[in-house]
Protein backbone atom coordinates (compact mmCIF):
# COMPACT_ATOMS: atom_id res chain seq x y z
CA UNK A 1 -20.73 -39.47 157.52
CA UNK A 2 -17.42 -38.14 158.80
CA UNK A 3 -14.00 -39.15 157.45
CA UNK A 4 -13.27 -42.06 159.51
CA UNK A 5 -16.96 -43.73 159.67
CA UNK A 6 -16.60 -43.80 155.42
CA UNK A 7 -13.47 -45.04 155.53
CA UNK A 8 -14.63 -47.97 157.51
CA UNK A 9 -17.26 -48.23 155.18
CA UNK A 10 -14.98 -48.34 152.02
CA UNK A 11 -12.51 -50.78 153.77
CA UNK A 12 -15.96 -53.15 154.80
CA UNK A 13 -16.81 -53.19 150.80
CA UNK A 14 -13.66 -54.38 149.78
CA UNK A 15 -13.47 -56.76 152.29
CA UNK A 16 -16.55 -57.92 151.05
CA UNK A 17 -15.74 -57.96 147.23
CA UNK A 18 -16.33 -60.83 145.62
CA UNK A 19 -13.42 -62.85 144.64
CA UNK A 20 -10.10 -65.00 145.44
CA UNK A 21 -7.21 -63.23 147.12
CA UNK A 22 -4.29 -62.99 145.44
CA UNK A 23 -2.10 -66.94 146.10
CA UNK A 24 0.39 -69.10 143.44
CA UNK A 25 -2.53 -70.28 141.64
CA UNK A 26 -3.97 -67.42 140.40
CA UNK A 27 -7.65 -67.62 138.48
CA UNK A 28 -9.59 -64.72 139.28
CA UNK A 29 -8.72 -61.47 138.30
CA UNK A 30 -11.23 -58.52 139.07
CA UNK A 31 -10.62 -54.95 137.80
CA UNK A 32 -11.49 -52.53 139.46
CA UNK A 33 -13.24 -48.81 137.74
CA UNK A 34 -13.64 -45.98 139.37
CA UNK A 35 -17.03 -44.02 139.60
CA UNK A 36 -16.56 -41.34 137.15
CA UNK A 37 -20.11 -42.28 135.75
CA UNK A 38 -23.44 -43.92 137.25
CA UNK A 39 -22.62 -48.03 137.19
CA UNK A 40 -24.99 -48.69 134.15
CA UNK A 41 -23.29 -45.93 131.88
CA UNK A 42 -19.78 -47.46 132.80
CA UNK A 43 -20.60 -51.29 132.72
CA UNK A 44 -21.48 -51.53 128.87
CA UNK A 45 -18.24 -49.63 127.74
CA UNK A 46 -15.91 -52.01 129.99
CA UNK A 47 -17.72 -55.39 129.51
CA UNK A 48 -16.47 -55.92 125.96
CA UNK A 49 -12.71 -54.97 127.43
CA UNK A 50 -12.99 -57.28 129.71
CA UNK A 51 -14.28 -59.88 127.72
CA UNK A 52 -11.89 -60.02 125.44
CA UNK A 53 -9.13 -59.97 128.89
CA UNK A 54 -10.72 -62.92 129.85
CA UNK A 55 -10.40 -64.59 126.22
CA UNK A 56 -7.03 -63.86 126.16
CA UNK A 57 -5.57 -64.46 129.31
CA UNK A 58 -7.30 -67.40 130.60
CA UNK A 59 -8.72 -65.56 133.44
CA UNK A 60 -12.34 -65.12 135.26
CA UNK A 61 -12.51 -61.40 134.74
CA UNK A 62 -14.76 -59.59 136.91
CA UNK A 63 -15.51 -55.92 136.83
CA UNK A 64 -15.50 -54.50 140.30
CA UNK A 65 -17.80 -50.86 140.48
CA UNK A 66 -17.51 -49.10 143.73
CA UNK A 67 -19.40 -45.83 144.83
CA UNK A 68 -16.90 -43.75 145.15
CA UNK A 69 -12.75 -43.88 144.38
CA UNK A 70 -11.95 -44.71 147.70
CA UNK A 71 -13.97 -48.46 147.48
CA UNK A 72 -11.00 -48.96 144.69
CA UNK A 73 -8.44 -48.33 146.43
CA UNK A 74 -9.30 -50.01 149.50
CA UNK A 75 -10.04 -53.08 147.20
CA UNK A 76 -6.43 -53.28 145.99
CA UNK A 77 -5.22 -52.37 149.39
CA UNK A 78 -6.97 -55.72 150.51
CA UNK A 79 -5.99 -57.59 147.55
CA UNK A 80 -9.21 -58.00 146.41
CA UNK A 81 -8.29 -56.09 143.44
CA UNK A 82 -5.44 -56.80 140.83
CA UNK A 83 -5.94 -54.54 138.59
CA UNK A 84 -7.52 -50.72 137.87
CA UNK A 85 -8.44 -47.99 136.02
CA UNK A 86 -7.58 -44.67 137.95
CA UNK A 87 -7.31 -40.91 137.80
CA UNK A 88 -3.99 -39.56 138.25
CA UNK A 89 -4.78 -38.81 141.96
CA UNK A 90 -6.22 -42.14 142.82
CA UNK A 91 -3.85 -43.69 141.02
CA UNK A 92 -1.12 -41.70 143.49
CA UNK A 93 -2.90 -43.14 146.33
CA UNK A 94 -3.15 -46.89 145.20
CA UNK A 95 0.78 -46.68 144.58
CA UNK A 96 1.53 -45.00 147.95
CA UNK A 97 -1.15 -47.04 150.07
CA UNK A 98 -2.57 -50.21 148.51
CA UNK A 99 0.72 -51.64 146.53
CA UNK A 100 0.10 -50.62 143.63
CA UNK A 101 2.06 -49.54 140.44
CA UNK A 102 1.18 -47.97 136.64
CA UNK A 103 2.16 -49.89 133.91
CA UNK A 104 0.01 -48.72 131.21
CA UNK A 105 -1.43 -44.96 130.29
CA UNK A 106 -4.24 -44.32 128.01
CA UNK A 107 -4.27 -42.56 124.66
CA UNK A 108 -6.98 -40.45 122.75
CA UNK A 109 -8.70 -41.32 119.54
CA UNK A 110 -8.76 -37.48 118.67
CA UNK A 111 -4.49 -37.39 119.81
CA UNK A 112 -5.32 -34.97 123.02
CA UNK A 113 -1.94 -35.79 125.09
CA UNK A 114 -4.36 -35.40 128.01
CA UNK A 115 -7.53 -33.94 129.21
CA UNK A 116 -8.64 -30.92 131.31
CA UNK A 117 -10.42 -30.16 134.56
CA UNK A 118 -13.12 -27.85 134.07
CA UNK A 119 -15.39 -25.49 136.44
CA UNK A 120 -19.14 -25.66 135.38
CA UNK A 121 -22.17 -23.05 135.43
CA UNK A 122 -25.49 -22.99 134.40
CA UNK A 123 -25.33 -21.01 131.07
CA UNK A 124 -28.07 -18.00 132.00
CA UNK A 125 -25.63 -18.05 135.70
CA UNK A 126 -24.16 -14.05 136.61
CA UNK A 127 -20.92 -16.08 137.25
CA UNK A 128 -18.55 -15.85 134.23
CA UNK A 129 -15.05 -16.44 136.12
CA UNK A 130 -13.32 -17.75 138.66
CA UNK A 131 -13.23 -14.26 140.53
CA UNK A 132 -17.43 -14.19 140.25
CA UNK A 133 -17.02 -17.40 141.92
CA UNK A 134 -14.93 -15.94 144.92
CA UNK A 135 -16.47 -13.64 146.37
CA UNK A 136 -16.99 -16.01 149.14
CA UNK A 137 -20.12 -14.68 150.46
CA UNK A 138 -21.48 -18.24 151.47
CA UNK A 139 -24.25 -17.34 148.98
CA UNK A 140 -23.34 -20.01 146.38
CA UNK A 141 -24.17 -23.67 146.47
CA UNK A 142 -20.84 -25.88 145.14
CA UNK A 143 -20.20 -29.09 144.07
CA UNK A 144 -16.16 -30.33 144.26
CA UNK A 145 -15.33 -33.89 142.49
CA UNK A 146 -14.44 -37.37 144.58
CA UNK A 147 -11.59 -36.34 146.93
CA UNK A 148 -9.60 -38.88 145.22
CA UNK A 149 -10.82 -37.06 141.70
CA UNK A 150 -7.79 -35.61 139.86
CA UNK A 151 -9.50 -33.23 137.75
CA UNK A 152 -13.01 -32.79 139.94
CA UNK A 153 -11.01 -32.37 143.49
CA UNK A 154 -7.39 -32.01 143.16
CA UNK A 155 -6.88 -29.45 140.36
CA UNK A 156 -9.54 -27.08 141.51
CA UNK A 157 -8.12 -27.21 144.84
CA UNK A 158 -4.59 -26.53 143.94
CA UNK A 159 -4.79 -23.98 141.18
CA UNK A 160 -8.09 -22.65 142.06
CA UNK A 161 -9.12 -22.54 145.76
CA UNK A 162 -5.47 -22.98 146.98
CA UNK A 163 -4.08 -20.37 144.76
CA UNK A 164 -6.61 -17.64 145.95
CA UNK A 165 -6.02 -18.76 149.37
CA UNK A 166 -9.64 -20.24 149.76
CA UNK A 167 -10.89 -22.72 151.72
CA UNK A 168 -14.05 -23.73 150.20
CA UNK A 169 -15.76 -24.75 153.50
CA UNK A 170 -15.67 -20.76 154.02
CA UNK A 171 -16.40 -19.70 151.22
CA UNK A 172 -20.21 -21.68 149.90
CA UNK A 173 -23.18 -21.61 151.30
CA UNK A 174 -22.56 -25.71 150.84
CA UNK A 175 -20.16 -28.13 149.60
CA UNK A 176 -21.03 -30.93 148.05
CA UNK A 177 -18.85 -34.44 147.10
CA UNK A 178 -20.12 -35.92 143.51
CA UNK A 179 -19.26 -38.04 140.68
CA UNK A 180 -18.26 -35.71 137.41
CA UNK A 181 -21.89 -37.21 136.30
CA UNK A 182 -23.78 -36.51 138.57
CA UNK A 183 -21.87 -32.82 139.31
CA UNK A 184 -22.75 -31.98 135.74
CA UNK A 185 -26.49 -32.79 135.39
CA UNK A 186 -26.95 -31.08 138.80
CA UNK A 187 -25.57 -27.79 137.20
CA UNK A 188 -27.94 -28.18 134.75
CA UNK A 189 -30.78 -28.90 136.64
CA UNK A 190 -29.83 -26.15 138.95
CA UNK A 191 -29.28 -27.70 142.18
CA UNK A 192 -25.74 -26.41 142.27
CA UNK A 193 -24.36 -22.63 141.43
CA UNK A 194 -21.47 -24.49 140.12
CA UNK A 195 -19.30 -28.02 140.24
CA UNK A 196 -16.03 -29.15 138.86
CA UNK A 197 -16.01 -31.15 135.99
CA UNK A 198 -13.43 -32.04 133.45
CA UNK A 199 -13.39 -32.12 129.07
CA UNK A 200 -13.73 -36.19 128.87
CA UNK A 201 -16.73 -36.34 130.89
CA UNK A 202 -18.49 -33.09 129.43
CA UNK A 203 -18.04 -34.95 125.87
CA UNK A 204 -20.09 -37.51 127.38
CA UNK A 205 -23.09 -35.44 128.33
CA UNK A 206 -23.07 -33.54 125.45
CA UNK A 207 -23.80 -37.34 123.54
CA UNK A 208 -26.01 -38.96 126.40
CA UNK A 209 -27.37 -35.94 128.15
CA UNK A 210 -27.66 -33.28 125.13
CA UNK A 211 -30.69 -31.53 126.73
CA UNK A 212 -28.42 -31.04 129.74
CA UNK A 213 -25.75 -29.69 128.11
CA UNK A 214 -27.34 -27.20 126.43
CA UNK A 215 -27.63 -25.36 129.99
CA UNK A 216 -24.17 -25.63 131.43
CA UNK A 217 -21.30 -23.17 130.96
CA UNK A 218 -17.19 -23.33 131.33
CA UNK A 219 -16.47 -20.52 133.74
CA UNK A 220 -12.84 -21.92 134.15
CA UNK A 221 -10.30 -24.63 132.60
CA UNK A 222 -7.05 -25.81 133.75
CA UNK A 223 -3.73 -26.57 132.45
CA UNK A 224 -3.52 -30.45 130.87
CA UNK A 225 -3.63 -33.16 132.59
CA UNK A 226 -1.83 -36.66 131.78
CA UNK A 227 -4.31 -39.10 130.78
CA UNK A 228 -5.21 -41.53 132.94
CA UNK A 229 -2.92 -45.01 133.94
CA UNK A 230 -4.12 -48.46 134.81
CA UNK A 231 -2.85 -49.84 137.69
CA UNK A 232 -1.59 -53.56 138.62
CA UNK A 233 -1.14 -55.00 142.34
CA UNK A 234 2.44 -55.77 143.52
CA UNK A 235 1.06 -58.60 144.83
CA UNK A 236 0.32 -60.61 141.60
CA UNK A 237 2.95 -62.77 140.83
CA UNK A 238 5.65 -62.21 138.07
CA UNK A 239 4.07 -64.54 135.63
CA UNK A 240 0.45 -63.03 135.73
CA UNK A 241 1.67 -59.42 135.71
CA UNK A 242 3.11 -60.14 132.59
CA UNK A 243 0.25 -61.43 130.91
CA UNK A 244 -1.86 -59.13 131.47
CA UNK A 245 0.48 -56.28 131.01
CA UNK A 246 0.90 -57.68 127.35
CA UNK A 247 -2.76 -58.00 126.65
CA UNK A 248 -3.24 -54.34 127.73
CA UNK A 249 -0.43 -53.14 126.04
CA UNK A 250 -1.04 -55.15 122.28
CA UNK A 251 -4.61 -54.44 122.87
CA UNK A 252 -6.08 -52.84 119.54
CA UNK A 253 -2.46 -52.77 117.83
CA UNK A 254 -0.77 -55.63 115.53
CA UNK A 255 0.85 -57.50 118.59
CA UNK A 256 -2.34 -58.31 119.76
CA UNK A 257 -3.60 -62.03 119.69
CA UNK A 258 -7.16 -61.24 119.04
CA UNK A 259 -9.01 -59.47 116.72
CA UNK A 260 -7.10 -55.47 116.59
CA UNK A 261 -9.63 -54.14 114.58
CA UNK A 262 -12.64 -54.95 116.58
CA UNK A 263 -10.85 -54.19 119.78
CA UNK A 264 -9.96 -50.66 118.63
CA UNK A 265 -14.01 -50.09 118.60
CA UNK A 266 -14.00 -51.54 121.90
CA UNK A 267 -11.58 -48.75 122.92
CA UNK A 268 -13.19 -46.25 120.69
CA UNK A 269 -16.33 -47.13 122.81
CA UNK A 270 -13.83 -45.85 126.18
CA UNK A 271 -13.33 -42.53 124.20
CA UNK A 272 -9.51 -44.17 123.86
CA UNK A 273 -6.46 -45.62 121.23
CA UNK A 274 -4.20 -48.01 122.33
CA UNK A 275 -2.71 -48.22 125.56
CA UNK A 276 1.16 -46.96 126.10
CA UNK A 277 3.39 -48.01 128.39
CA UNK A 278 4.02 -45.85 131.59
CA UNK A 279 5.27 -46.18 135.32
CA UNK A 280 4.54 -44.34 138.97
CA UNK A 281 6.41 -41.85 137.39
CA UNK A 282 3.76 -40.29 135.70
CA UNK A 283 2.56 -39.41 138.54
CA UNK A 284 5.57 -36.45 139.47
CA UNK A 285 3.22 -33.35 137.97
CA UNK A 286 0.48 -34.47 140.38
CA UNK A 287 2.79 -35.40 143.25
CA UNK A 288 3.86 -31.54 142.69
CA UNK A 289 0.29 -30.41 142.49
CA UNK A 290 -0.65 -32.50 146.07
CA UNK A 291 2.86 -30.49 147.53
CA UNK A 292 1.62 -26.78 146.33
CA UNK A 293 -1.68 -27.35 147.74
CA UNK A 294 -0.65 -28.62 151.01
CA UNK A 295 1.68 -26.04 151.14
CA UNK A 296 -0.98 -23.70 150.27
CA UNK A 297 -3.52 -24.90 152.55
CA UNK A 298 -0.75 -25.04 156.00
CA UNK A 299 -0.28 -21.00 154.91
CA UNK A 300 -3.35 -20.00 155.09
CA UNK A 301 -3.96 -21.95 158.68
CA UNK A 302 -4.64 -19.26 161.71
CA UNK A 303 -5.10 -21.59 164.70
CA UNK A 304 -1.83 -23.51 164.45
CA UNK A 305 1.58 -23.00 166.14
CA UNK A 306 3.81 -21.06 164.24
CA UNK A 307 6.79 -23.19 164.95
CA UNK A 308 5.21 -26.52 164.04
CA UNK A 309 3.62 -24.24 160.70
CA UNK A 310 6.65 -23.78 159.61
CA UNK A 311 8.19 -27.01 159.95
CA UNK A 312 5.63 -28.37 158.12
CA UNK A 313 5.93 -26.30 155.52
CA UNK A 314 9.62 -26.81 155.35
CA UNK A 315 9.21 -30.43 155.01
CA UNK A 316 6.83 -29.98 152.47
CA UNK A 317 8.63 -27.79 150.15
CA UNK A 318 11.53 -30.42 150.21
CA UNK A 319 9.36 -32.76 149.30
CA UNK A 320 7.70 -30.49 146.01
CA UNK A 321 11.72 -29.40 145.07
CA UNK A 322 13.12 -33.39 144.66
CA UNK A 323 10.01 -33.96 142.69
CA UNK A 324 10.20 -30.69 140.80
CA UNK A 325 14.06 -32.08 140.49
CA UNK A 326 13.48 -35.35 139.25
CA UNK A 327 10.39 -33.94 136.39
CA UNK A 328 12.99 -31.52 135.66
CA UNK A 329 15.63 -34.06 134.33
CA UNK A 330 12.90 -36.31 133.07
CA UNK A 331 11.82 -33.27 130.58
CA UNK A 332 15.75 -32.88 129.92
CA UNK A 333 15.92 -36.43 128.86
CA UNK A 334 13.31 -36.62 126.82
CA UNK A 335 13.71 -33.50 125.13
CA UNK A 336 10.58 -31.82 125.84
């Protein structure tokens, strides 16, 4: 399916989702969670969230699954979906393109600040690095994360592929588009020389697919990434933003009006603390990312005009320096 036939297809399902569109009167909220996992690993760790949501809100709470990022997105684009759980990069998208904005970030139960994006081999594989896995002899099978994926497609692409100058096209035999899930268990089961991956979801093999795990490798890992923000449509109205930002945000903690303790093992279930507050501007590291990659990608280009190359790439580097600029002062001001 090429790119514009799936986006079609993503805009049909949310079109289709289930649901009242956003009006005064609002009394069905559905939550959108991206495909990081197969549906029937994901629904049992959210249903007890959302549960409780519902409890506490006054809200029908539905859980909206989608098979790939993009069906998320699209749903809050068509305001069939109030609120989300994202990635960093899918998160960037719903804010630029579907009216969205962060209002929460997650934390860890272990105190990680983050988590990190991670290349996967099988562990009796010849490849031990990232330069094994350039050679670019279109011998080797690959497997890159959802192109929305921070840590399965963006990372690799801008510290990895894009730093080497490789277009991955070129360089596998294949290249394959997969869940972190399903990327990791075909490593394992060898239908892949190797797939991106990241720490959070290789915890969660190593407890539901041990057997697996035992045959997969880390052949690379990145630099940290910000852990992950939940999203809320612009389109809600004032009054049920704020609920539901305040049940997100006393969830599991003494503000909350339910029970904190159980919801804490609701979150531990999510591999998460407490949510903090945040704002699109948690996004700036990855907005920099998206700009070196771009920039990365236009360089390397052979069959484009030189002129409008470098125009491009003028524009682009603008647009990486005022948000180098602004994470700059942001790091000044908080003293880090």
């Amino acid at each position: 399916m090429n790119f514009f036939s799936k986006a079609l297809a993503t805009a049909a399902i949310a079109l289709s989702l289930g649901g009242t569109a956003v009006a005064k009167d609002v009394t069905v909220i559905n939550f959108g969670i991206i495909s990081t996992e197969s549906q029937m690993n994901l629904r049992p760790k959210w249903e007890p969230f959302l549960k409780d949501m519902a409890k506490q809100t006054g809200y029908e709470v539905h859980p909206f699954f989608a098979t790939d990022y993009a069906g998320v997105i699209e749903g809050m684009r068509f305001g069939k979906v109030q609120v989300a759980w994202f990635g960093n990069k899918s998160a960037m998208e719903a804010v630029d393109r579907a009216d969205g904005q962060i209002f929460a970030q997650s934390t860890y139960a272990n105190g990680n600040a983050g988590y990190w994006s991670v290349i996967l081999a099988p562990v009796d594989s010849k490849l031990t690095s990232v330069n094994d896995l350039l050679k670019c002899d279109k011998t080797l099978k690959f497997g890159l994360g959802d192109p929305n994926s921070t840590s399965g497609y963006l990372v690799p692409m801008t510290f990895v592929f894009a730093k080497h100058g490789v277009d991955p096209q070129k360089c596998f035999k294949t290249v394959t588009n997969a869940n972190h899930e399903t990327n990791a268990m075909a490593v394992a089961n060898g239908l892949v020389d190797a797939a991106t991956n990241n720490t959070e979801n290789m915890a969660l093999i190593e407890k539901n697919h041990p057997d697996a795990y035992k045959k997969i490798k880390i052949i690379w890992k990145s630099t940290i990434i910000p852990s992950d923000p939940l999203v809320i449509s612009k389109k809600l109205p004032a009054a049920e933003k704020e609920k539901i930002e305040h049940f997100v945000l006393s969830y599991g903690t003494d503000k909350s009006t339910g029970d904190a303790a159980a919801e804490k093992k609701v979150l531990a279930g999510l591999e998460w603390g407490p949510f903090k507050p945040s704002n699109d501007d948690q996004l700036l590291p990855i907005r920099v990312m998206e700009m070196t990659k771009d920039i990365a990608q236009l360089k390397a280009k052979t069959n484009m005009d030189a002129s409008e190359k470098a125009a491009k790439i003028k524009d682009l580097e603008a647009k990486k320096a005022a948000y180098e600029k602004k994470l700059d002062a942001m790091s000044k001001t908080s003293g880090s």
